[in-house]
C-alpha atoms as a PDB file:
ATOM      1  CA  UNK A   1      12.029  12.518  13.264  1.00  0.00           C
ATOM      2  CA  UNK A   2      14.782  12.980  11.037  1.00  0.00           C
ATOM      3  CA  UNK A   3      13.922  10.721   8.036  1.00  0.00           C
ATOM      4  CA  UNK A   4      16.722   9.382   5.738  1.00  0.00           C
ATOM      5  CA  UNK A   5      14.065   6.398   3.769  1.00  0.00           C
ATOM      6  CA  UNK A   6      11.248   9.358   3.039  1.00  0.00           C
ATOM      7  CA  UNK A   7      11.096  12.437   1.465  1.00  0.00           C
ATOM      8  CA  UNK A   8       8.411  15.064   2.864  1.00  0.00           C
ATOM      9  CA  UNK A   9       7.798  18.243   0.457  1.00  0.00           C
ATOM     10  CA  UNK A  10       4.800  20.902   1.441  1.00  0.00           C
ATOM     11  CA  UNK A  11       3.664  22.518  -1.690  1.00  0.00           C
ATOM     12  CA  UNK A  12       1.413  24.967   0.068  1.00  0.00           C
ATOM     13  CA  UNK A  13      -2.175  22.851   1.325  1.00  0.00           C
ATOM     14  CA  UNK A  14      -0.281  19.364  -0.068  1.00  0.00           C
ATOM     15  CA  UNK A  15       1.734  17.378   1.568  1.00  0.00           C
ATOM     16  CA  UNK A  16       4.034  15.150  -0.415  1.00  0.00           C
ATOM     17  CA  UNK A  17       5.384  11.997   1.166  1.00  0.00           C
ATOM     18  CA  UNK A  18       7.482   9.645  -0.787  1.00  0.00           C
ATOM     19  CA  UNK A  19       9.130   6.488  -0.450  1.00  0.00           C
ATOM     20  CA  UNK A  20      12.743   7.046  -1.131  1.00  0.00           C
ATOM     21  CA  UNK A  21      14.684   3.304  -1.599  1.00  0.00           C
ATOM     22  CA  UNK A  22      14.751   3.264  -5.481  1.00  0.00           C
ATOM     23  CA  UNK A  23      17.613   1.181  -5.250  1.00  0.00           C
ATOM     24  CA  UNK A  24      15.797  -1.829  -3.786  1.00  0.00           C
ATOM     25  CA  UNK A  25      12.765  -0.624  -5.960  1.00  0.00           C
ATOM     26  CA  UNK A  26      11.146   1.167  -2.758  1.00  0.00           C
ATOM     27  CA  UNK A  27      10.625  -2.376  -0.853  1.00  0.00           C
ATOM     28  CA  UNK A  28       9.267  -1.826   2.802  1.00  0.00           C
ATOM     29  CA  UNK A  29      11.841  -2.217   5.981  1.00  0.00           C
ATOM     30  CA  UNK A  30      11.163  -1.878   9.123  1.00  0.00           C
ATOM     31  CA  UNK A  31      12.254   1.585   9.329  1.00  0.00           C
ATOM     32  CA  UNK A  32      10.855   3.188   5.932  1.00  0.00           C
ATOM     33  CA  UNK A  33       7.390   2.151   7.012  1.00  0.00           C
ATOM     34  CA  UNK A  34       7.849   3.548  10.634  1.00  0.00           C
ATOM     35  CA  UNK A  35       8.947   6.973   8.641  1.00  0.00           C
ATOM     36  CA  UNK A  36       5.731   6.911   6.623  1.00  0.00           C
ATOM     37  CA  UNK A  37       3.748   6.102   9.456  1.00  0.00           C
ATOM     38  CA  UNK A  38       5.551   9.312  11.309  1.00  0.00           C
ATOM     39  CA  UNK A  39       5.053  11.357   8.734  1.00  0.00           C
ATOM     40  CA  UNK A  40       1.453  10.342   8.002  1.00  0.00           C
ATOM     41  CA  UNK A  41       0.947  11.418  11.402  1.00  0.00           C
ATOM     42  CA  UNK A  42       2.652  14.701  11.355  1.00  0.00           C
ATOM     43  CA  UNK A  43       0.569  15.229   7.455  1.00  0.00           C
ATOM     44  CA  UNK A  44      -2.478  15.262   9.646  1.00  0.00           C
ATOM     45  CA  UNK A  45      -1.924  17.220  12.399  1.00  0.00           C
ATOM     46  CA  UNK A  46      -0.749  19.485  10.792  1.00  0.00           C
ATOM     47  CA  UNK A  47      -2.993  22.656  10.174  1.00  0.00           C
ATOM     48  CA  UNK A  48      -1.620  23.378   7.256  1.00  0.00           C
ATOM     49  CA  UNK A  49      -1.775  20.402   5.264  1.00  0.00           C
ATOM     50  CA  UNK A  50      -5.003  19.285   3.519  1.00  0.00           C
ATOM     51  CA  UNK A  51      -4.316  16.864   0.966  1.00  0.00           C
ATOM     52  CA  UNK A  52      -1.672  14.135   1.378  1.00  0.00           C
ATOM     53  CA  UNK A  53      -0.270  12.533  -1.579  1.00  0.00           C
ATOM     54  CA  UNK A  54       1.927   9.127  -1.071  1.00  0.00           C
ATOM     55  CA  UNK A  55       4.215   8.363  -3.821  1.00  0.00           C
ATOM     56  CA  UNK A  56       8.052   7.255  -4.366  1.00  0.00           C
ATOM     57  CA  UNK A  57      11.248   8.056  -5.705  1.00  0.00           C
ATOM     58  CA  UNK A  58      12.581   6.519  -8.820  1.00  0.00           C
ATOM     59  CA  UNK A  59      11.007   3.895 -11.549  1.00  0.00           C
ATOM     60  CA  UNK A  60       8.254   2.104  -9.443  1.00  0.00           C
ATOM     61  CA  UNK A  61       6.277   2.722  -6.560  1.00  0.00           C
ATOM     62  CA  UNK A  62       7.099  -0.584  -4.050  1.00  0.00           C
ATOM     63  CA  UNK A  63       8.047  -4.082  -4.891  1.00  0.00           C
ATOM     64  CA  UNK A  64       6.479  -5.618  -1.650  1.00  0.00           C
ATOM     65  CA  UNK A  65       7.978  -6.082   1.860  1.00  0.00           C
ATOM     66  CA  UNK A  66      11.679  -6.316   2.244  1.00  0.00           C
ATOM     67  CA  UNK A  67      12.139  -9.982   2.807  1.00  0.00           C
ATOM     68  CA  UNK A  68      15.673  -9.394   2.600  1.00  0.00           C
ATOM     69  CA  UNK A  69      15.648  -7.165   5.419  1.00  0.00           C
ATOM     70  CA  UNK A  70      13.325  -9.369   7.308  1.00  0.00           C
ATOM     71  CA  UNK A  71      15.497 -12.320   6.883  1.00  0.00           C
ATOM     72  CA  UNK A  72      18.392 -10.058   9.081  1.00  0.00           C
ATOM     73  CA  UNK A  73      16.094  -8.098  11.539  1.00  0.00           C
ATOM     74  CA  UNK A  74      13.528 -11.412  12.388  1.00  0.00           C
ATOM     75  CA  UNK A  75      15.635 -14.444  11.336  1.00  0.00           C
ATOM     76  CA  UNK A  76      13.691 -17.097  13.135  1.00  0.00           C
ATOM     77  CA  UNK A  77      10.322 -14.963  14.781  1.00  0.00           C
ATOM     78  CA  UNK A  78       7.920 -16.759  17.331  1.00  0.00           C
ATOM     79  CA  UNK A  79       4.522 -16.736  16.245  1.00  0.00           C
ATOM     80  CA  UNK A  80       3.989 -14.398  18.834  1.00  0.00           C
ATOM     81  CA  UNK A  81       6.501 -12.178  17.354  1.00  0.00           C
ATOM     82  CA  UNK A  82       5.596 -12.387  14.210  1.00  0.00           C
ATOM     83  CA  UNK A  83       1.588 -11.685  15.070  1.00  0.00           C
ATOM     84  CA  UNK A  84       2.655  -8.524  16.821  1.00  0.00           C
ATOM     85  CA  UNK A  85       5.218  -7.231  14.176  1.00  0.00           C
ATOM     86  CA  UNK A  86       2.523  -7.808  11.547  1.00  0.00           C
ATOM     87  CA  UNK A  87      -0.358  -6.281  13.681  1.00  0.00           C
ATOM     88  CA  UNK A  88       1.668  -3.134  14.253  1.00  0.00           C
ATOM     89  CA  UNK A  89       3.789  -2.325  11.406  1.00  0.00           C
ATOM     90  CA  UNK A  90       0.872  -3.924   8.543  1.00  0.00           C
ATOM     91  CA  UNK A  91      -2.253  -3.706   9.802  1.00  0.00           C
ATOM     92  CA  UNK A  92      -2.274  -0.755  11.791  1.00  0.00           C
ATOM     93  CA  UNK A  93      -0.222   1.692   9.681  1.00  0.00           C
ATOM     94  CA  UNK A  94      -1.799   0.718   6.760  1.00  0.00           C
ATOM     95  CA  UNK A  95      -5.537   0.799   8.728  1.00  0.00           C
ATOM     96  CA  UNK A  96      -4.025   4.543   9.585  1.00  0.00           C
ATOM     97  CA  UNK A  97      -4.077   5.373   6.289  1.00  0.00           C
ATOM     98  CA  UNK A  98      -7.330   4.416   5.818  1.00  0.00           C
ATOM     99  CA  UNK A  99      -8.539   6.706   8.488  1.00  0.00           C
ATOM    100  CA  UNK A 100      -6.605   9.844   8.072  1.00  0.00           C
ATOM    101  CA  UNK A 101      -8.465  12.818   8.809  1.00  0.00           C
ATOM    102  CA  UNK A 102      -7.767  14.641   5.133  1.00  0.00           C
ATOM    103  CA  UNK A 103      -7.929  13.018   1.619  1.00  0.00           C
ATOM    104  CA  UNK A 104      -5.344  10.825   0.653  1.00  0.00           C
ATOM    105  CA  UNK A 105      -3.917  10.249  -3.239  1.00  0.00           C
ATOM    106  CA  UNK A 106      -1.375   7.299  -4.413  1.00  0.00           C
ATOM    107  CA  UNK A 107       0.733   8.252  -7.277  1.00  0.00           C
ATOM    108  CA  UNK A 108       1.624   5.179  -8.648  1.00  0.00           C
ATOM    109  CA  UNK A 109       4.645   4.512 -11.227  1.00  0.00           C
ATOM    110  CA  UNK A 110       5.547   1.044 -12.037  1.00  0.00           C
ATOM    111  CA  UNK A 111       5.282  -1.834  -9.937  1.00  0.00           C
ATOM    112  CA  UNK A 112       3.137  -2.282  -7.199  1.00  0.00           C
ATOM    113  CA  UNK A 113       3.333  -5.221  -6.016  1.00  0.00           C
ATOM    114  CA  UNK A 114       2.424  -7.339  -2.406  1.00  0.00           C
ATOM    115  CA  UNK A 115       2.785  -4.509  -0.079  1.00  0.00           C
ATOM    116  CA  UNK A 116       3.349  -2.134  -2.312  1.00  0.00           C
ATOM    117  CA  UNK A 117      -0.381  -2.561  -3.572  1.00  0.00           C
ATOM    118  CA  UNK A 118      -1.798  -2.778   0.128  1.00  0.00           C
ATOM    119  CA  UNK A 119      -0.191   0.575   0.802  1.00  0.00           C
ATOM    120  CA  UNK A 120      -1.547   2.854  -2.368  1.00  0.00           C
ATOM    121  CA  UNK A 121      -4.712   0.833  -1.879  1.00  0.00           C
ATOM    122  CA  UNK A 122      -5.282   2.141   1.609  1.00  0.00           C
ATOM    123  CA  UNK A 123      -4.988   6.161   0.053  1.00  0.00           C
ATOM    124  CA  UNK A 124      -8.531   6.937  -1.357  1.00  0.00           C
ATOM    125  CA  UNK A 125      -7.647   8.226  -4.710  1.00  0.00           C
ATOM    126  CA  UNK A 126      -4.791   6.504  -6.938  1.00  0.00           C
ATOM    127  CA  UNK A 127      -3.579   8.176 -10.052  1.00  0.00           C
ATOM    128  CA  UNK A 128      -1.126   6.138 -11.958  1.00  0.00           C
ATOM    129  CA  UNK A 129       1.467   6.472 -14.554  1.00  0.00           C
ATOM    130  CA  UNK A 130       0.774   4.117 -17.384  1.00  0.00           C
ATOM    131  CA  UNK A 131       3.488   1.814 -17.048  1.00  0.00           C
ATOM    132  CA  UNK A 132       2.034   1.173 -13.444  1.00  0.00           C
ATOM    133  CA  UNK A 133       0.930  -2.396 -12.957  1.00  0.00           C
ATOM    134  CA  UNK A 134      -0.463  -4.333  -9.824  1.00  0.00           C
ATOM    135  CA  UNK A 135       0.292  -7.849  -8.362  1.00  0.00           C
ATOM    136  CA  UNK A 136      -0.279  -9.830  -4.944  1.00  0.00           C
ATOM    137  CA  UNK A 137       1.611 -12.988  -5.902  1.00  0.00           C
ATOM    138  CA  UNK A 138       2.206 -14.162  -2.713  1.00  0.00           C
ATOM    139  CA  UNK A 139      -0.768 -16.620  -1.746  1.00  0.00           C
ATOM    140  CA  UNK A 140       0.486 -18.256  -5.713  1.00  0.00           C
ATOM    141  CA  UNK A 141       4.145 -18.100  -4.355  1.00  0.00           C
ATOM    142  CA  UNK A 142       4.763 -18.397  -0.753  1.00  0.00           C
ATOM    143  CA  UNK A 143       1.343 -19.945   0.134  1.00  0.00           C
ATOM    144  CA  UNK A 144       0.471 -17.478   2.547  1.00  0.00           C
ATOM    145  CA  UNK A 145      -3.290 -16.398   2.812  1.00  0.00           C
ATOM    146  CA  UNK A 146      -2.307 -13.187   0.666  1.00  0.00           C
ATOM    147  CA  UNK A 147      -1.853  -9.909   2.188  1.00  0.00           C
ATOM    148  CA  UNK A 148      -2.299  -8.515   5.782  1.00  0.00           C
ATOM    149  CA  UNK A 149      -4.424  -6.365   4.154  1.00  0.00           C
ATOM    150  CA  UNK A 150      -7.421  -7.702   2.314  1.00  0.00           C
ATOM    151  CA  UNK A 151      -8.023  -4.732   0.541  1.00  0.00           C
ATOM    152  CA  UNK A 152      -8.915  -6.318  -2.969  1.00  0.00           C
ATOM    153  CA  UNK A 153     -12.766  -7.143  -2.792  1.00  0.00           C
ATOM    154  CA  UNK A 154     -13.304  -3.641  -1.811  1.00  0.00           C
ATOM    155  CA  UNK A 155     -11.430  -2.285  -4.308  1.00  0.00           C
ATOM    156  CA  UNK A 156     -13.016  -4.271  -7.445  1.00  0.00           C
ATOM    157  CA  UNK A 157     -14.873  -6.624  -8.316  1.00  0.00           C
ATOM    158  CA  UNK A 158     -15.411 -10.308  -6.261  1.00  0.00           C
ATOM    159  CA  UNK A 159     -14.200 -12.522  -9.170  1.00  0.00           C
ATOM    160  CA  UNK A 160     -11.826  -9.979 -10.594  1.00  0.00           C
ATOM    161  CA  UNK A 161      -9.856 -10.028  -7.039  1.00  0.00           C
ATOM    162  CA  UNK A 162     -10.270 -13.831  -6.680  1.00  0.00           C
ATOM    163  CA  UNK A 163      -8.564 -14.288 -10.126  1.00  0.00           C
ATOM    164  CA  UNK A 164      -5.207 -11.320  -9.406  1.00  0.00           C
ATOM    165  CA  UNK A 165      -4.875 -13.517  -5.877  1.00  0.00           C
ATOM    166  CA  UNK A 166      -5.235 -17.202  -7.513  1.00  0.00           C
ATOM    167  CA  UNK A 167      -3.177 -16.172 -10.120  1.00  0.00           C
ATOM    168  CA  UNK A 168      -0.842 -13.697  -9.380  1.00  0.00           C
ATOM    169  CA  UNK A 169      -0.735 -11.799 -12.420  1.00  0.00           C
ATOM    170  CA  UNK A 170      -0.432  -8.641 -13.267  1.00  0.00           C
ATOM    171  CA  UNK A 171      -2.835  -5.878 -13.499  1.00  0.00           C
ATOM    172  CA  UNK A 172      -2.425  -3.237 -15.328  1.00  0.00           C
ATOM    173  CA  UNK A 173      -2.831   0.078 -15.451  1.00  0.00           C
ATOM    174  CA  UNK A 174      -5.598   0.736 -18.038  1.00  0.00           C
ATOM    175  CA  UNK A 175      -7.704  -2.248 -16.582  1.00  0.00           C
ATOM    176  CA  UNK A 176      -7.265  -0.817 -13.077  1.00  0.00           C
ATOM    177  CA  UNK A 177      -8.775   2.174 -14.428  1.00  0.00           C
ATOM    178  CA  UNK A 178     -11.884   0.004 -16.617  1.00  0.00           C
ATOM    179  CA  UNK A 179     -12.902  -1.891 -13.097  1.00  0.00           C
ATOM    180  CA  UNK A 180     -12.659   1.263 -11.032  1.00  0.00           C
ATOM    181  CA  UNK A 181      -9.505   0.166  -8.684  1.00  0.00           C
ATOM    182  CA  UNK A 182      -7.625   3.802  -9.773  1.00  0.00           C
ATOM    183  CA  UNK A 183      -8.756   7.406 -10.150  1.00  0.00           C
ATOM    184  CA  UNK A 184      -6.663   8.480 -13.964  1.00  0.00           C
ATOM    185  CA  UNK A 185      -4.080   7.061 -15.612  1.00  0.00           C
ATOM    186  CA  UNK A 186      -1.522   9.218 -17.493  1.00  0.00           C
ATOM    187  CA  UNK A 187       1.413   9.087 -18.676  1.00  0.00           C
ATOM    188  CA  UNK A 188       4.794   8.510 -16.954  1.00  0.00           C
ATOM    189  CA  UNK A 189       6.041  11.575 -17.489  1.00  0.00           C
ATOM    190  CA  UNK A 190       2.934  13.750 -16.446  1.00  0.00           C
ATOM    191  CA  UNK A 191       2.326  11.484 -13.439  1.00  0.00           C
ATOM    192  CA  UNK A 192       3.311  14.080 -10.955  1.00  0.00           C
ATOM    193  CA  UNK A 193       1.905  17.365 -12.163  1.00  0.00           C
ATOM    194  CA  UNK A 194      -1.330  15.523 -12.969  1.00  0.00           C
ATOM    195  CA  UNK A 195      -1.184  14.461  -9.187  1.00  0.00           C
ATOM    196  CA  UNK A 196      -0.387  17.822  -7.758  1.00  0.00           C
ATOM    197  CA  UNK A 197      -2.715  19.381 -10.081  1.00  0.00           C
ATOM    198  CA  UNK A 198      -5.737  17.026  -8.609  1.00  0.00           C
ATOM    199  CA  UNK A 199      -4.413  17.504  -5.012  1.00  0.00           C
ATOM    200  CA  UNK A 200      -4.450  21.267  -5.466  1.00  0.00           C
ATOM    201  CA  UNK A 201      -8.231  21.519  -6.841  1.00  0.00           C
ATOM    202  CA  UNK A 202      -9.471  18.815  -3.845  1.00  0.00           C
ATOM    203  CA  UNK A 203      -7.234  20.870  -1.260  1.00  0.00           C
ATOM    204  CA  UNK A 204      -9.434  24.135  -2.279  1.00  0.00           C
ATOM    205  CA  UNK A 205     -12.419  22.503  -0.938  1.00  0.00           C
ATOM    206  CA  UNK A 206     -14.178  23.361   2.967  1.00  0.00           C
ATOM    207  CA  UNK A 207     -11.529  20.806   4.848  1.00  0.00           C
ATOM    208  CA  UNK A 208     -13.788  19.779   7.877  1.00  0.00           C
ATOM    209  CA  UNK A 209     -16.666  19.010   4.530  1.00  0.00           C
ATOM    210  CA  UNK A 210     -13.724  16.839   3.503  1.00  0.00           C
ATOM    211  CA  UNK A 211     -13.371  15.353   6.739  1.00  0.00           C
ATOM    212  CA  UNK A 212     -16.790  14.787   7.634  1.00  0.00           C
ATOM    213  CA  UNK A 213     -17.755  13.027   4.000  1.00  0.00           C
ATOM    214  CA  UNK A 214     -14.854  11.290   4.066  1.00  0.00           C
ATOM    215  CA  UNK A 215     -15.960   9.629   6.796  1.00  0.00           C
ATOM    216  CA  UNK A 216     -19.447   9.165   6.115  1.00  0.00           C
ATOM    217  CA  UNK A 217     -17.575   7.296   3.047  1.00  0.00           C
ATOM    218  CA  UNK A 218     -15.439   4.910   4.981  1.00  0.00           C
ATOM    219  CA  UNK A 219     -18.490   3.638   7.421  1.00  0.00           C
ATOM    220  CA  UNK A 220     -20.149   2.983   4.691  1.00  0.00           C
ATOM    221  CA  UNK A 221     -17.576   0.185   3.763  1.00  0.00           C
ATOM    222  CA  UNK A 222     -17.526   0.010   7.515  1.00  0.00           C
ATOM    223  CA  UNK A 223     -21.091  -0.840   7.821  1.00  0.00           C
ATOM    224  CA  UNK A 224     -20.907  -3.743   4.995  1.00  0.00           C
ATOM    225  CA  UNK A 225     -18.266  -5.426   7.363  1.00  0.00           C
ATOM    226  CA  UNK A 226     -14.993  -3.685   6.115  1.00  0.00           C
ATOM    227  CA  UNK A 227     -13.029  -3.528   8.622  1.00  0.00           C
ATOM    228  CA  UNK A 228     -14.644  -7.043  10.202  1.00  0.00           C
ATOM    229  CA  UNK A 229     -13.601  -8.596   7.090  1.00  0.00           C
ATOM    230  CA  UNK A 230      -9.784  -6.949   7.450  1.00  0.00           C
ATOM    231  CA  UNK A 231      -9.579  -7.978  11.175  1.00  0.00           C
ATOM    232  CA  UNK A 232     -10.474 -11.318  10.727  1.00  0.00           C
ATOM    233  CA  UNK A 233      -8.099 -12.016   7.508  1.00  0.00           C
ATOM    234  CA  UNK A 234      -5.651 -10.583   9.430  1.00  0.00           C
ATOM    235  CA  UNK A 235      -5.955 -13.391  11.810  1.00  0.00           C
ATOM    236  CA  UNK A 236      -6.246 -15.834   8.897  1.00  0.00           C
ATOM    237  CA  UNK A 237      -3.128 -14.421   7.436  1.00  0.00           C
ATOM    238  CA  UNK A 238      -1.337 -15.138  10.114  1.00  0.00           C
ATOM    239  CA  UNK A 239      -2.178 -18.863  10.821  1.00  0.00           C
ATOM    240  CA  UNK A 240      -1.212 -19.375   7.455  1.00  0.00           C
ATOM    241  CA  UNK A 241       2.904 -18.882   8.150  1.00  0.00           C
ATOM    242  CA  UNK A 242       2.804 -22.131  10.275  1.00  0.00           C
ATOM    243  CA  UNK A 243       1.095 -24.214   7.384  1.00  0.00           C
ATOM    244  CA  UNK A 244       4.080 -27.150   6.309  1.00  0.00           C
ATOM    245  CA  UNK A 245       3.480 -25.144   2.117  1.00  0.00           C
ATOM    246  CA  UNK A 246       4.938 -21.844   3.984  1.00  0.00           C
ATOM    247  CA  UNK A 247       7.191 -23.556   6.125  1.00  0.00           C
ATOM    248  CA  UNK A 248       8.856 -25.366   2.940  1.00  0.00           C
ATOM    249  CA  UNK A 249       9.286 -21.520   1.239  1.00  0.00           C
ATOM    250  CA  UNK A 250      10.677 -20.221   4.420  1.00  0.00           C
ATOM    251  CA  UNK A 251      13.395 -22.848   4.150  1.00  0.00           C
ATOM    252  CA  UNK A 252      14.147 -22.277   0.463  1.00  0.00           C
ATOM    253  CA  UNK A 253      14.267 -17.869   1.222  1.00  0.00           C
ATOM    254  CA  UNK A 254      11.587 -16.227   1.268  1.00  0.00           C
ATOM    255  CA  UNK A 255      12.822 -13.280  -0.950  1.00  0.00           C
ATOM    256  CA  UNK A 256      13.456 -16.040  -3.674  1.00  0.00           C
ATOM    257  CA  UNK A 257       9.924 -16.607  -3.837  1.00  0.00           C
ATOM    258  CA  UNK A 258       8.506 -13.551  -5.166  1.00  0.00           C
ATOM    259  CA  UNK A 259       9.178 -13.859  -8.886  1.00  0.00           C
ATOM    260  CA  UNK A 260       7.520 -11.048 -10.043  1.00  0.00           C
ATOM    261  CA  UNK A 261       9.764  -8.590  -7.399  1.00  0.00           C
ATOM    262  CA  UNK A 262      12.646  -9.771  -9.492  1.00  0.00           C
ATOM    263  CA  UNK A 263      11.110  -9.762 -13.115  1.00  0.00           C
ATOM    264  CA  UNK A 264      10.367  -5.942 -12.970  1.00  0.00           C
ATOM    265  CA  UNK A 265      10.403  -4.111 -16.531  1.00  0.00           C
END
């Protein structure tokens, strides 16, 4: 695949994929998260690669979805539609992630916000800049049942994830760090060596070691109902677009809803 939304850069065992739209603030169309996808793919069969890291061009990692886009390439979508579009382009890509064979790092700049957050939170290490900040506004602003991607009890604490959901507010960066949601936080400008510099020392390690703990690690999760829980909020997620609050944002524009895309600092 010839990407034009991605770059890919091999720096000998790392792998550097990053989202390339900084002039809609890296938001998420159709075709920039088939690219990652493709290129998450080709990270890990590749022999050569043993550390991936995910990050993006520009001032901030990803404001969200592209409901812009999404208003031209599924105007009016059936529920069926909509389920499938979801399933395959949200759930699975990001559950792919999740389950890649080598380690995974975020590198996190700015906002990261709706799907922007689901994303880095599917990598298992996130190092972020210290202007970073997190938000899932979207059960506050759209009523929709949050995310496709339920990722935030897992991530932190019950009550804190309750309260960034109810709310929408920010989080950021040096409280991510305090409740254990990211790795290190540094600053902007050291973001990416301090990255490459931690994907170089973990891509020194035995790979299959890697592979094998890395797994152990992820049915752990698995075996406290992880990826029950994601499944069935999926579902939940998705009954929650034909609720009359949703319906009455989808009339208004969706990608007026999201305050906090638009607010960015």
């Amino acid at each position: 695949m010839n990407y034009s939304l991605i770059q890919v850069e091999h720096i000998a065992a790392v792998c550097r994929i990053y989202l390339n739209r900084p002039e809609v603030r890296n938001a998420q169309d159709r075709s920039l998260l088939r690219e990652l996808d493709h290129a998450m793919r080709a990270a890990e069969a590749d022999d050569s690669v043993r550390v991936v890291i995910l990050g993006a061009v520009g001032d901030h990692f990803s404001a969200g979805h592209d409901l812009k886009s999404a208003r031209v390439e599924r105007p009016n979508p059936t529920v069926e539609q909509r389920w499938e579009y979801e399933e395959e382009h949200f759930l699975e890509y990001c559950l792919r992630i999740h389950d890649l064979k080598k380690p995974t790092i975020a590198q996190v700049q700015g906002a990261c916000i709706a799907g922007g957050y689901m994303v880095a939170n599917m990598c298992d290490l996130i190092v972020c800049a210290d202007n970073a900040f997190f938000s899932d506004p979207v059960a506050h602003s759209m009523g929709t049942a949050s995310l496709e991607v339920l990722i935030h009890p897992w991530v932190m604490g019950m009550r804190r994830a309750k309260e960034l959901i109810f709310t929408g507010e920010r989080l950021l960066a040096q409280e991510a760090l305090q409740i254990g949601m990211v790795n290190r936080v540094v600053p902007v400008a050291e973001l990416e060596a301090a990255t490459l510099a931690l994907a170089e020392h973990i891509a020194k390690a035995p790979p299959y070691g890697l592979r094998f703990t890395k797994r152990s690690l992820n049915r752990t999760w698995d075996a406290q109902g992880f990826r029950a829980a994601i499944q069935a909020h999926f579902d939940v997620h998705q009954l929650s677009h034909v609720t009359e609050e949703f319906q009455a944002h989808l009339k208004r524009g969706l990608d007026s809803t999201i305050k906090g895309a638009k607010a960015l600092s």
